[in-house]
Each structure stands twice: as structure tokens, then as C-alpha cells.
N, C-alpha and C. Protein backbone atom coordinates (compact mmCIF):
# COMPACT_ATOMS: atom_id res chain seq x y z
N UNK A 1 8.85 10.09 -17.67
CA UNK A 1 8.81 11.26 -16.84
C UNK A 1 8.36 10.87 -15.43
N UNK A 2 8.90 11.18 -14.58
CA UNK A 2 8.88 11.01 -12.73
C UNK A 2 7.82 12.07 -12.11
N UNK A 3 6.55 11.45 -12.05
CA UNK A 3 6.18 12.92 -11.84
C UNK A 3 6.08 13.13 -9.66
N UNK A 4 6.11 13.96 -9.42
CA UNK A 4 6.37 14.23 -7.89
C UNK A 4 4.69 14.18 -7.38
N UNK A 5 4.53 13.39 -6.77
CA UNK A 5 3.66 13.52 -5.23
C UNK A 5 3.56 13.75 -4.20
N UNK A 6 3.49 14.56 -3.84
CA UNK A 6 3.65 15.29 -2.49
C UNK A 6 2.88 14.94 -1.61
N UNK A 7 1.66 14.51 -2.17
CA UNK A 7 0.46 14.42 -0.89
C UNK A 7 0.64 12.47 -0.84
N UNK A 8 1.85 12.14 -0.92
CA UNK A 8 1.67 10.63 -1.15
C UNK A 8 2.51 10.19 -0.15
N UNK A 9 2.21 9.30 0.74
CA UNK A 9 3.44 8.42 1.53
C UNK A 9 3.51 7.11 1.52
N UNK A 10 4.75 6.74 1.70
CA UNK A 10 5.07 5.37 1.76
C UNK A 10 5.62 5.23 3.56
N UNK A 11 4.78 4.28 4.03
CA UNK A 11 5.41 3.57 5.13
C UNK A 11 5.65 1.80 4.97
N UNK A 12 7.12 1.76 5.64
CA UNK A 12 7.31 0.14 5.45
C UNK A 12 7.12 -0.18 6.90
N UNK A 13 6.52 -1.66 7.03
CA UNK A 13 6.26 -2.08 8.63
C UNK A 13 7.12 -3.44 8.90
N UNK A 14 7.68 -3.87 9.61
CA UNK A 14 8.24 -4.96 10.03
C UNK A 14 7.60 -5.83 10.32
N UNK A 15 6.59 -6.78 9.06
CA UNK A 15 6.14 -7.55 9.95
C UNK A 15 6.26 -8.89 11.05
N UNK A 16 6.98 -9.21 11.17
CA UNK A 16 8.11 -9.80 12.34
C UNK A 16 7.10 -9.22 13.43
N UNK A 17 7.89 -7.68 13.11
CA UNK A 17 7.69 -7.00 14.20
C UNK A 17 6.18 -6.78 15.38
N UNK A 18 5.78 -7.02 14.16
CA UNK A 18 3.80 -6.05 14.41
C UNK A 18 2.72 -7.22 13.69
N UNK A 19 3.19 -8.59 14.53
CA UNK A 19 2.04 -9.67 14.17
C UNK A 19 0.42 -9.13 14.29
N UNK A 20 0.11 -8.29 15.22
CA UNK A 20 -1.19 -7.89 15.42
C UNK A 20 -1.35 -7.39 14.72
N UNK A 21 -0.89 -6.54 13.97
CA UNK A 21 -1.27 -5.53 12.52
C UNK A 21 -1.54 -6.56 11.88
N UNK A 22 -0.48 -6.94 11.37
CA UNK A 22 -0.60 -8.07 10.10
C UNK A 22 -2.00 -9.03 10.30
N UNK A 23 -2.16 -9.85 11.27
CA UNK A 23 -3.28 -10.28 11.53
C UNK A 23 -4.70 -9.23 11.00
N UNK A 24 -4.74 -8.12 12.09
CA UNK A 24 -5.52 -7.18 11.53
C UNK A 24 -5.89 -7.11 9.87
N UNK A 25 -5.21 -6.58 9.46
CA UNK A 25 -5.12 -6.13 8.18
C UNK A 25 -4.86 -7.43 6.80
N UNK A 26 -4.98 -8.59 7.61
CA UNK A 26 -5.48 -10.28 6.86
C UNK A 26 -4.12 -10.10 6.08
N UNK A 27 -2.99 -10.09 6.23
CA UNK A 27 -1.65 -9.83 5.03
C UNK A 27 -1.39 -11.14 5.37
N UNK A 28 -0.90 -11.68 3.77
CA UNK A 28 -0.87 -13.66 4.33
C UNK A 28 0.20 -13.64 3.43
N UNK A 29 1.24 -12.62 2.83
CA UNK A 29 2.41 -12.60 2.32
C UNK A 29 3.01 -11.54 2.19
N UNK A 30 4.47 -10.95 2.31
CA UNK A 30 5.15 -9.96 2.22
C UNK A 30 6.03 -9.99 1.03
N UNK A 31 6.56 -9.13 0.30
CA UNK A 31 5.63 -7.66 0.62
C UNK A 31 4.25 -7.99 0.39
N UNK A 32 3.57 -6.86 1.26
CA UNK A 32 2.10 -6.76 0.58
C UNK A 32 2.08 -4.92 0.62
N UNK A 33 1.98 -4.53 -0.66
CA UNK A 33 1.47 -3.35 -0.47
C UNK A 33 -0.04 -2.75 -0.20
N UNK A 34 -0.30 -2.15 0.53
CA UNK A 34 -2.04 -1.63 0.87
C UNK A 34 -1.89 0.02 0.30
N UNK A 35 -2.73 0.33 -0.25
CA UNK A 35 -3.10 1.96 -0.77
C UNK A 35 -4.43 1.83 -0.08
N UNK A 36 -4.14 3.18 0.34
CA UNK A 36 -5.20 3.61 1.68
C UNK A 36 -5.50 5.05 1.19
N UNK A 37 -6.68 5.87 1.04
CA UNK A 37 -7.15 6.97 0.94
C UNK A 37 -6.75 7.73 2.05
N UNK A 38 -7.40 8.84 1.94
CA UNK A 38 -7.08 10.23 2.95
C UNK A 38 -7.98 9.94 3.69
N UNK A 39 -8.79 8.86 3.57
CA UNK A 39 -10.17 8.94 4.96
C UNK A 39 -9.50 7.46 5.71
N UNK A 40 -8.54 7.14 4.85
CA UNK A 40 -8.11 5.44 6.26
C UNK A 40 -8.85 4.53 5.30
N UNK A 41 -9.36 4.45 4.57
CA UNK A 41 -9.99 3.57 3.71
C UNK A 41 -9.07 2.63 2.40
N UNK A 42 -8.72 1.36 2.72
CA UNK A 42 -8.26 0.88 1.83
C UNK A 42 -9.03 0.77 0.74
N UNK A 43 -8.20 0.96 -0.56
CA UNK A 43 -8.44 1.55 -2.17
C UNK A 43 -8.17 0.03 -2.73
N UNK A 44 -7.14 -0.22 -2.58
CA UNK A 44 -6.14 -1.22 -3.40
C UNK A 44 -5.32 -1.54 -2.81
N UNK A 45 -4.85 -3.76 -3.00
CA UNK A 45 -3.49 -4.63 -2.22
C UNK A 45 -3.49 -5.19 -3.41
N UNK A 46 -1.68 -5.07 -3.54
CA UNK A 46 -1.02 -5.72 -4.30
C UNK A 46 0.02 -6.64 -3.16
N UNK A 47 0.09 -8.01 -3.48
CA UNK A 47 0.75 -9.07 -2.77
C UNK A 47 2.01 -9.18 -3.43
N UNK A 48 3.26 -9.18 -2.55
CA UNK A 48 4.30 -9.23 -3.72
C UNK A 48 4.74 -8.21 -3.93
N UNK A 49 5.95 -7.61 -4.75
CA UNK A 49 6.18 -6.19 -5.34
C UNK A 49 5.09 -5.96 -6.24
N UNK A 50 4.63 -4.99 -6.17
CA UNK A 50 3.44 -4.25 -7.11
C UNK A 50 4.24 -4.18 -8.32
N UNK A 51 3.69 -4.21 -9.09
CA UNK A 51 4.04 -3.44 -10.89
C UNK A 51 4.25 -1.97 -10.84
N UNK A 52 4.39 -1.60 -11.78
CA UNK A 52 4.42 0.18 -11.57
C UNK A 52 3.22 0.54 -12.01
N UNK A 53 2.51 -0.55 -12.92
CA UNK A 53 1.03 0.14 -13.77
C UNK A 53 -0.05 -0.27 -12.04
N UNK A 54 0.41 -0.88 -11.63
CA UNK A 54 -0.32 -1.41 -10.25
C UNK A 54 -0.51 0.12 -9.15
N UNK A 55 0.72 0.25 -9.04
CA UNK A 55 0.86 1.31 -8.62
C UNK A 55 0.02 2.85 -9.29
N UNK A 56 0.24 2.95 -10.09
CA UNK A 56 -0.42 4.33 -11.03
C UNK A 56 -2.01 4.31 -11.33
N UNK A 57 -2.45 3.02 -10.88
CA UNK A 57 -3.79 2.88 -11.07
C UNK A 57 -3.78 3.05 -9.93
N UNK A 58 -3.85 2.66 -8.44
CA UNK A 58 -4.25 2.77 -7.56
C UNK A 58 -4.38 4.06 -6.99
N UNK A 59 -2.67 4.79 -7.48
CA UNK A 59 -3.05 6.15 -6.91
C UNK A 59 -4.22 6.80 -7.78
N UNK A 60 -4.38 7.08 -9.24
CA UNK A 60 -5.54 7.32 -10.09
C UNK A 60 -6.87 6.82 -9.09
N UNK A 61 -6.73 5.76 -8.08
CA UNK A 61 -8.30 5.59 -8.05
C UNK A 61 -8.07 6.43 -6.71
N UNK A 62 -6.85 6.54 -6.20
CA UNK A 62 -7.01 7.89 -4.44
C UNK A 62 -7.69 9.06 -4.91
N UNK A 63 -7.20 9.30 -5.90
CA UNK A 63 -7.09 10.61 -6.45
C UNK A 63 -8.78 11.31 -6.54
């Protein structure tokens, strides 16, 4: 079952594009996914494609 999130977004960044981010934010391989709370606070990084259980825990810990 798919369940819908509404209060959830995905942004992808180019990192090419946006070395200063990447620096910033210490990413030392792509993909890297970051889950970030509603306050800007990173939760959880998965390096690589995430899993889906990777994923479902992290949002469980936004939540």
C-alpha cells in the first residue's frame, strides 16, 4: 500500500552545480540523501540510493 505524504518533499540538487553546498553539508558521495525536519534539522543520511525501509524509518523519526 502507497501511502500519500503531503507534508513531505523531495528536492534533487546538482551537485556539479552547488560545490559550496556540498562542501557545506560534508556529502563525499552521490546520491546522498539528507532527511531534514520541519525545524532545518538533519534527522537522517543515507549515501547511495536509500532502501525503502531507510526511507520509512527516517520519515517515522520526522514524524
Amino acid at each position: 500500500m502507497v501511502q500519500t505524504m503531503n507534508d513531505v518533499k523531495h528536492i534533487q540538487v546538482d551537485a556539479e552545480s552547488h560545490l559550496e553546498l556540498v562542501r557545506e553539508l560534508d556529502i563525499r558521495s552521490t546520491p546522498t540523501t539528507i532527511f531534514i525536519n520541519k525545524d532545518g534539522i538533519e534527522v537522517g543520511r543515507a549515501a547511495g540510493t536509500p532502501k525503502r525501509e531507510q526511507v520509512l524509518e527516517a520519515l517515522e523519526a520526522i514524524r
